[in-house]
PDB file of N, CA and C in Angstrom:
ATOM      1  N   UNK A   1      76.747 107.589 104.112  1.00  0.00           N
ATOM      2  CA  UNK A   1      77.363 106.716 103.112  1.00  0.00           C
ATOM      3  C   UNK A   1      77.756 105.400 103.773  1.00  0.00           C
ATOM      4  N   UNK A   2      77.460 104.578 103.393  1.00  0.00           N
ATOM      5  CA  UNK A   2      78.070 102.863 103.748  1.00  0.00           C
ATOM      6  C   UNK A   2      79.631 102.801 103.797  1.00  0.00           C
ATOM      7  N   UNK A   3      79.650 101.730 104.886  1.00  0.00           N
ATOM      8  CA  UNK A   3      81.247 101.569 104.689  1.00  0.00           C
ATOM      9  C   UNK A   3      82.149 100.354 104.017  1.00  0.00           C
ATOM     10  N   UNK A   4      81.044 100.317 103.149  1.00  0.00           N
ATOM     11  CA  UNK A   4      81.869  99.377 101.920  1.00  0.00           C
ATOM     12  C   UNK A   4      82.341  99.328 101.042  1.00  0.00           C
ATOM     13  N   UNK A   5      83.618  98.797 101.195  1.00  0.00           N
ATOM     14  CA  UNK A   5      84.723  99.538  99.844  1.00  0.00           C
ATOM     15  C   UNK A   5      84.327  99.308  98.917  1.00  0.00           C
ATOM     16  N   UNK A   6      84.347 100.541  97.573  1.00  0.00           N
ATOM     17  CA  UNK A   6      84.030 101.006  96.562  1.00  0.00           C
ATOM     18  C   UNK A   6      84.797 100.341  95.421  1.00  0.00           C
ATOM     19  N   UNK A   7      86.215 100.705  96.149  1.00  0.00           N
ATOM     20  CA  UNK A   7      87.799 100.515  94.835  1.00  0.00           C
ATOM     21  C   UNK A   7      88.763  99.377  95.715  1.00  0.00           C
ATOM     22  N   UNK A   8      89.128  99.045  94.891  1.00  0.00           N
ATOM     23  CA  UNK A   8      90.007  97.926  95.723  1.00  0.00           C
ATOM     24  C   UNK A   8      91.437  98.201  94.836  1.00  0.00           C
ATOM     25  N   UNK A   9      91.444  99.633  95.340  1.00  0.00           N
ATOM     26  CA  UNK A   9      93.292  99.846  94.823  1.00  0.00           C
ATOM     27  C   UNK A   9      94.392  99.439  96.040  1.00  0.00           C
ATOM     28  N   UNK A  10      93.916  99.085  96.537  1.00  0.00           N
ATOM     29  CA  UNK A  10      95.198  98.688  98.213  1.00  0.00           C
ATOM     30  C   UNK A  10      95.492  97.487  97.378  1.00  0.00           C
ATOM     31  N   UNK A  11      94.549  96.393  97.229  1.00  0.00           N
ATOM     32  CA  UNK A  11      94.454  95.147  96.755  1.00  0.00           C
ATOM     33  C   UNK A  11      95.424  94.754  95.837  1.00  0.00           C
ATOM     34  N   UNK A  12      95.164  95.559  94.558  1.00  0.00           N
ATOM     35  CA  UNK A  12      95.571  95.630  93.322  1.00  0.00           C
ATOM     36  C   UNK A  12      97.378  96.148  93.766  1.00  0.00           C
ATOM     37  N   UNK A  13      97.564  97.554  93.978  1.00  0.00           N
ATOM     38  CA  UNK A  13      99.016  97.454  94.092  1.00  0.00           C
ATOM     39  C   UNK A  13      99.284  96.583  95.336  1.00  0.00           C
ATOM     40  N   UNK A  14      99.126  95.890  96.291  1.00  0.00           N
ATOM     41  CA  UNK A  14      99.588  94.510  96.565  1.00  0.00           C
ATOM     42  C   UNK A  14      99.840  93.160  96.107  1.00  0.00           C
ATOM     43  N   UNK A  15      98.819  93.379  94.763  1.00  0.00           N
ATOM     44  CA  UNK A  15      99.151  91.914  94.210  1.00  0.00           C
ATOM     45  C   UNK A  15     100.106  92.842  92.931  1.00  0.00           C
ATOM     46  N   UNK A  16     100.450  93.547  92.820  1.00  0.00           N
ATOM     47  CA  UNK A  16     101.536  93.808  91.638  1.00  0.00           C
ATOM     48  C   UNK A  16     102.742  94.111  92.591  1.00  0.00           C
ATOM     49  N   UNK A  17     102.929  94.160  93.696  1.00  0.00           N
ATOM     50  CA  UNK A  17     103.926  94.535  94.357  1.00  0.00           C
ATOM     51  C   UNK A  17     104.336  96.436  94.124  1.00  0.00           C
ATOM     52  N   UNK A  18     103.405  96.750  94.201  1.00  0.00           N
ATOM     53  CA  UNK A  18     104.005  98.406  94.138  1.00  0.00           C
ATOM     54  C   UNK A  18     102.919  99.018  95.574  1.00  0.00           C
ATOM     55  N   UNK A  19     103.554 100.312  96.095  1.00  0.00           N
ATOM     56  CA  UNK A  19     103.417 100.961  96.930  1.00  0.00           C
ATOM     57  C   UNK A  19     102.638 102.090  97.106  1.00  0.00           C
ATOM     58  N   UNK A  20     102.176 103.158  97.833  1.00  0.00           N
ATOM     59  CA  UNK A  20     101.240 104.053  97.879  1.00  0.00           C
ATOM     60  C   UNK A  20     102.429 105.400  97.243  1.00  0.00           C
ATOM     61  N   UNK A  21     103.757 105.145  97.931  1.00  0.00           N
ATOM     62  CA  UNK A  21     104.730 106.039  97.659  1.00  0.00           C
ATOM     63  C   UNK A  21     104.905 106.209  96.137  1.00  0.00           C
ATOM     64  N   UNK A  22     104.930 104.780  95.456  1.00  0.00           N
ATOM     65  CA  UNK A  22     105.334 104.845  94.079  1.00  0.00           C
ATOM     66  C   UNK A  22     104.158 105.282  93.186  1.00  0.00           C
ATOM     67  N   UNK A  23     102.879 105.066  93.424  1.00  0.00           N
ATOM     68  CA  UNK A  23     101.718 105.405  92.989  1.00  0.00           C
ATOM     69  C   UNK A  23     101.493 107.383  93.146  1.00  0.00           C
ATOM     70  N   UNK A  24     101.761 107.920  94.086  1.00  0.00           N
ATOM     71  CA  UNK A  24     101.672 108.875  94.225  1.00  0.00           C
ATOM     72  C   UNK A  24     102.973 109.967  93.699  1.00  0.00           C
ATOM     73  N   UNK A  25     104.114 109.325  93.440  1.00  0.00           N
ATOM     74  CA  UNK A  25     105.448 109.883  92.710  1.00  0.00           C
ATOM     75  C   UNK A  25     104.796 109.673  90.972  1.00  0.00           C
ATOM     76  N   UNK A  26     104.383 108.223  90.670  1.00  0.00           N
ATOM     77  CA  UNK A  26     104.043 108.360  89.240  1.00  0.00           C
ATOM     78  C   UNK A  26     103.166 108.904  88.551  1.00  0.00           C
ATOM     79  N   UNK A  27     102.326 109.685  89.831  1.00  0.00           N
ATOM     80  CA  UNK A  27     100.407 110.338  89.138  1.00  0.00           C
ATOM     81  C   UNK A  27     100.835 111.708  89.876  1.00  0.00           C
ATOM     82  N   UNK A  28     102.471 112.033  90.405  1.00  0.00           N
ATOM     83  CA  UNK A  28     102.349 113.217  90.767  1.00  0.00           C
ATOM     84  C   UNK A  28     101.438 114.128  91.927  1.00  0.00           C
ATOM     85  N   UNK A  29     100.775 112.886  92.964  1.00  0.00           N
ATOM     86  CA  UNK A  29      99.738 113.425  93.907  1.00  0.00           C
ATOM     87  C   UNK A  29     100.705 112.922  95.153  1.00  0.00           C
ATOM     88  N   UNK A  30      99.947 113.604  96.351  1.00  0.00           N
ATOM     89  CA  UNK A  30     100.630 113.465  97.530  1.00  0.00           C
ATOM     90  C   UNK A  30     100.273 112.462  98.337  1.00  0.00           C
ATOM     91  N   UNK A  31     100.927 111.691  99.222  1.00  0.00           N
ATOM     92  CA  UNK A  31     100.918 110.084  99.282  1.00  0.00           C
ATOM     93  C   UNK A  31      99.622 110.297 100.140  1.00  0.00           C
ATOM     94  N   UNK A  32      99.197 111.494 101.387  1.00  0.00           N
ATOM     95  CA  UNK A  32      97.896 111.326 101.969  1.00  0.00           C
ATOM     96  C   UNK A  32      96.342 110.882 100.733  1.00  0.00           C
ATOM     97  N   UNK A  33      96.680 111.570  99.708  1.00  0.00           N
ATOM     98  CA  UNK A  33      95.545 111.306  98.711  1.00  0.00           C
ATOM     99  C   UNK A  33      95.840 109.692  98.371  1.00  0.00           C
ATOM    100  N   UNK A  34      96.605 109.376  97.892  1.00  0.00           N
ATOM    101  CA  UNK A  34      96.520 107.981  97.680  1.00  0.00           C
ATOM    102  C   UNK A  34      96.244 106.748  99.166  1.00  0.00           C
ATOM    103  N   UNK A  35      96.462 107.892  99.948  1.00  0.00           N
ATOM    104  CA  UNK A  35      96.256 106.617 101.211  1.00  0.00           C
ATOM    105  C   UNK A  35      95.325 106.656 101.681  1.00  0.00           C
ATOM    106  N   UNK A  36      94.116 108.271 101.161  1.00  0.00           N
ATOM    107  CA  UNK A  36      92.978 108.040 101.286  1.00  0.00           C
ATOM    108  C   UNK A  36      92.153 107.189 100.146  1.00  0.00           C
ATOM    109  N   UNK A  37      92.683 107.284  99.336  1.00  0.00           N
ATOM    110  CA  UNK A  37      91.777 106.227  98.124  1.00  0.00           C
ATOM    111  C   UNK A  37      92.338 105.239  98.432  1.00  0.00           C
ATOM    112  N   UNK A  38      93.351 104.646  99.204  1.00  0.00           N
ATOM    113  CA  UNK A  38      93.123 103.109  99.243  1.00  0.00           C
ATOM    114  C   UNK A  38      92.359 102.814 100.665  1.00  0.00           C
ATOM    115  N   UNK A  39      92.512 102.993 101.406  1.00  0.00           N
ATOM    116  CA  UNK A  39      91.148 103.237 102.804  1.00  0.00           C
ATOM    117  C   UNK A  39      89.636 103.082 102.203  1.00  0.00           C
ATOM    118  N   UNK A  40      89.720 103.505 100.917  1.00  0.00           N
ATOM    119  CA  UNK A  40      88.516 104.104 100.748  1.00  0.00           C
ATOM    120  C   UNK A  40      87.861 105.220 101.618  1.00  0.00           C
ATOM    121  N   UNK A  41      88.414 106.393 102.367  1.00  0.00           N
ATOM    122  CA  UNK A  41      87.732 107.347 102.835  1.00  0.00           C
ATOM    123  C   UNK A  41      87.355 107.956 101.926  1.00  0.00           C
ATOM    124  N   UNK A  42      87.673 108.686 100.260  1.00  0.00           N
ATOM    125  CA  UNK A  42      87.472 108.944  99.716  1.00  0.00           C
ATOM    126  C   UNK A  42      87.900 108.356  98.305  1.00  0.00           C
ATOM    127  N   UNK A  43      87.462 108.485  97.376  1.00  0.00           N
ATOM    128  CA  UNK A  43      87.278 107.885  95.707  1.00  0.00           C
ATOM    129  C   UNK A  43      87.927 108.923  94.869  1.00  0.00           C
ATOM    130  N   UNK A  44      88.566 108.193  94.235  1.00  0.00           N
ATOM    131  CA  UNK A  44      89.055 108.688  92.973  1.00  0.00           C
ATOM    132  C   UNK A  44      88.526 109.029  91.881  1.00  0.00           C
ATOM    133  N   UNK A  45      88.845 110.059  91.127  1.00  0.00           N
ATOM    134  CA  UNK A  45      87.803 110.204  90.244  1.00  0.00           C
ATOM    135  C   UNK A  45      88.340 109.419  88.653  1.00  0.00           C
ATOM    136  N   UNK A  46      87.303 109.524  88.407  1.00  0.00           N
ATOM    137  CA  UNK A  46      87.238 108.529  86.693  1.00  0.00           C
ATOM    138  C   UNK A  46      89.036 108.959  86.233  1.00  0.00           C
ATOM    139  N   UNK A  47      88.869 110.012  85.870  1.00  0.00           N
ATOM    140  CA  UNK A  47      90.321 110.284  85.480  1.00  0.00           C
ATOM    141  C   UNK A  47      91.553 109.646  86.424  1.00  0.00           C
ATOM    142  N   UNK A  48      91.896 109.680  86.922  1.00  0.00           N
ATOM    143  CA  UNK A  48      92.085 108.882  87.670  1.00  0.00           C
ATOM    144  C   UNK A  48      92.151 107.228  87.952  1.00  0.00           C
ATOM    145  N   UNK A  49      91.342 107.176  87.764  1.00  0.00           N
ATOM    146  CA  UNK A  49      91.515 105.732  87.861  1.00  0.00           C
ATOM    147  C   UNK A  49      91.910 105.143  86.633  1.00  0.00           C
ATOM    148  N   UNK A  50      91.339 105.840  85.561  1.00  0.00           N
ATOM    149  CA  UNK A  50      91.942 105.908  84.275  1.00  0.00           C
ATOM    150  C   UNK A  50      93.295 105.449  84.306  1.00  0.00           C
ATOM    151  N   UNK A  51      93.878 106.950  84.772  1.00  0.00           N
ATOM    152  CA  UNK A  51      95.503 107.071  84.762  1.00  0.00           C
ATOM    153  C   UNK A  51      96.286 106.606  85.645  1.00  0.00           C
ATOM    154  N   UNK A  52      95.468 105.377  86.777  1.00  0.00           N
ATOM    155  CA  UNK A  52      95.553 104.161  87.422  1.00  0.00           C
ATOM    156  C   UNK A  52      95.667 103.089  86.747  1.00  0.00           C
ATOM    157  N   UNK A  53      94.986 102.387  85.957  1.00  0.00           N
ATOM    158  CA  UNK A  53      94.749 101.307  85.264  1.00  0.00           C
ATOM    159  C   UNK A  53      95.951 101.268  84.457  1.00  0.00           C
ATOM    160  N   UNK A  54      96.097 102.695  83.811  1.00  0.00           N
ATOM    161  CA  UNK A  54      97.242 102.491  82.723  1.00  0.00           C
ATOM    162  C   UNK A  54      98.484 102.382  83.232  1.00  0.00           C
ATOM    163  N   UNK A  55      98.739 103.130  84.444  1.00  0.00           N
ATOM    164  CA  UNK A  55     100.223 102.562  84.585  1.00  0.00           C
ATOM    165  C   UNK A  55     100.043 101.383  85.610  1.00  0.00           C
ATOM    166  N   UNK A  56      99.294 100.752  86.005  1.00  0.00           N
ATOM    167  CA  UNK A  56      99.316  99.506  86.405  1.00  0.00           C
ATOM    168  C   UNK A  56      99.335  98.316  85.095  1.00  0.00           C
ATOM    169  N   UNK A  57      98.672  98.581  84.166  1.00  0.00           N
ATOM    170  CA  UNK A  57      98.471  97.961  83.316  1.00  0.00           C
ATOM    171  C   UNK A  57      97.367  96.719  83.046  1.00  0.00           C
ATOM    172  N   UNK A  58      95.999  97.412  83.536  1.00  0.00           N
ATOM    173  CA  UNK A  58      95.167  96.451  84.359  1.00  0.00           C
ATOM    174  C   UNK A  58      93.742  97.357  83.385  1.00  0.00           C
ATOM    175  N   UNK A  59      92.781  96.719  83.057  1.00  0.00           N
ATOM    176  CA  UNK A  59      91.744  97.006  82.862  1.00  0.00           C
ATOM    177  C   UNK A  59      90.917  97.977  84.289  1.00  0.00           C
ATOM    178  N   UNK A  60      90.312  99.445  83.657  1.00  0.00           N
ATOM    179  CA  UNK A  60      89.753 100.039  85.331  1.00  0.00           C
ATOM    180  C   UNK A  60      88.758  99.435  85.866  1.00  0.00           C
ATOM    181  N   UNK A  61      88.365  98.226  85.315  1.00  0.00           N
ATOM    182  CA  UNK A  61      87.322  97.714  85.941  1.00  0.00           C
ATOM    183  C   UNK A  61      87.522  96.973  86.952  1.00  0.00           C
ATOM    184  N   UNK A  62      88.835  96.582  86.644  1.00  0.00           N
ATOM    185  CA  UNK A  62      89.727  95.913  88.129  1.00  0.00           C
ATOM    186  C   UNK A  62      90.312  96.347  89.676  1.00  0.00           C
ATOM    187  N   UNK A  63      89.497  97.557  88.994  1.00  0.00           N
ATOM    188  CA  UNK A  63      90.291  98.754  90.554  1.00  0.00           C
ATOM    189  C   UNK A  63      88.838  99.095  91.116  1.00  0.00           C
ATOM    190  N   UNK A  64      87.528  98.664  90.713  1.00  0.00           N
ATOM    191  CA  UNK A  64      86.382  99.113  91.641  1.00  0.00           C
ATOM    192  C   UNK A  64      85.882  97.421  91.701  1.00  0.00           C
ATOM    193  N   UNK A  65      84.817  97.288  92.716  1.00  0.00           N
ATOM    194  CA  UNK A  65      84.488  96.139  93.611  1.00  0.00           C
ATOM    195  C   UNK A  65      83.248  96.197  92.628  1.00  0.00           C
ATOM    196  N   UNK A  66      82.870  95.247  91.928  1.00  0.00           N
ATOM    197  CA  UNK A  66      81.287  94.619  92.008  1.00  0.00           C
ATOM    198  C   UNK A  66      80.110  95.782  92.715  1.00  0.00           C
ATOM    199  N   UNK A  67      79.253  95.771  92.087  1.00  0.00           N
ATOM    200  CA  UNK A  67      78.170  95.863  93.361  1.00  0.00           C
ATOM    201  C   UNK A  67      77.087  94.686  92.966  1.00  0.00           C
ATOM    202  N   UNK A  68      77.173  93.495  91.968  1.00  0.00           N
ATOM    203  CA  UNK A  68      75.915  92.588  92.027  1.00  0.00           C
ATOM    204  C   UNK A  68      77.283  91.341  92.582  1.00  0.00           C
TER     205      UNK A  68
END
């Protein structure tokens, strides 16, 4: 697999000012999972990002990178 980031959720809760801690208290997951989806070692799934977008309040198209 390439090592080019997929999701750009680090990005996103940096420009809203929120944390991996607060992300993982509000979706109920444990902060290693969220600190692997912002690394990108591993991806989040649709649901997920879903229930990303919404409590960020951001369209999910804003939490994955382009590929053109």
């Amino acid at each position: 697999m390439s090592e080019r980031a997929i999701n750009r959720l680090k990005a996103v809760l940096a420009e809203q000012g929120k944390t991996n801690k607060w992300l993982a208290l509000a979706l109920g997951k444990n902060e290693t999972t969220i600190s692997r989806w912002c690394t990108n070692e591993v991806q989040p799934s649709m649901d997920s990002l879903v229930a990303i977008a919404q409590l960020l309040q951001i369209d999910v198209r804003d939490l994955i990178n382009p590929t053109k």
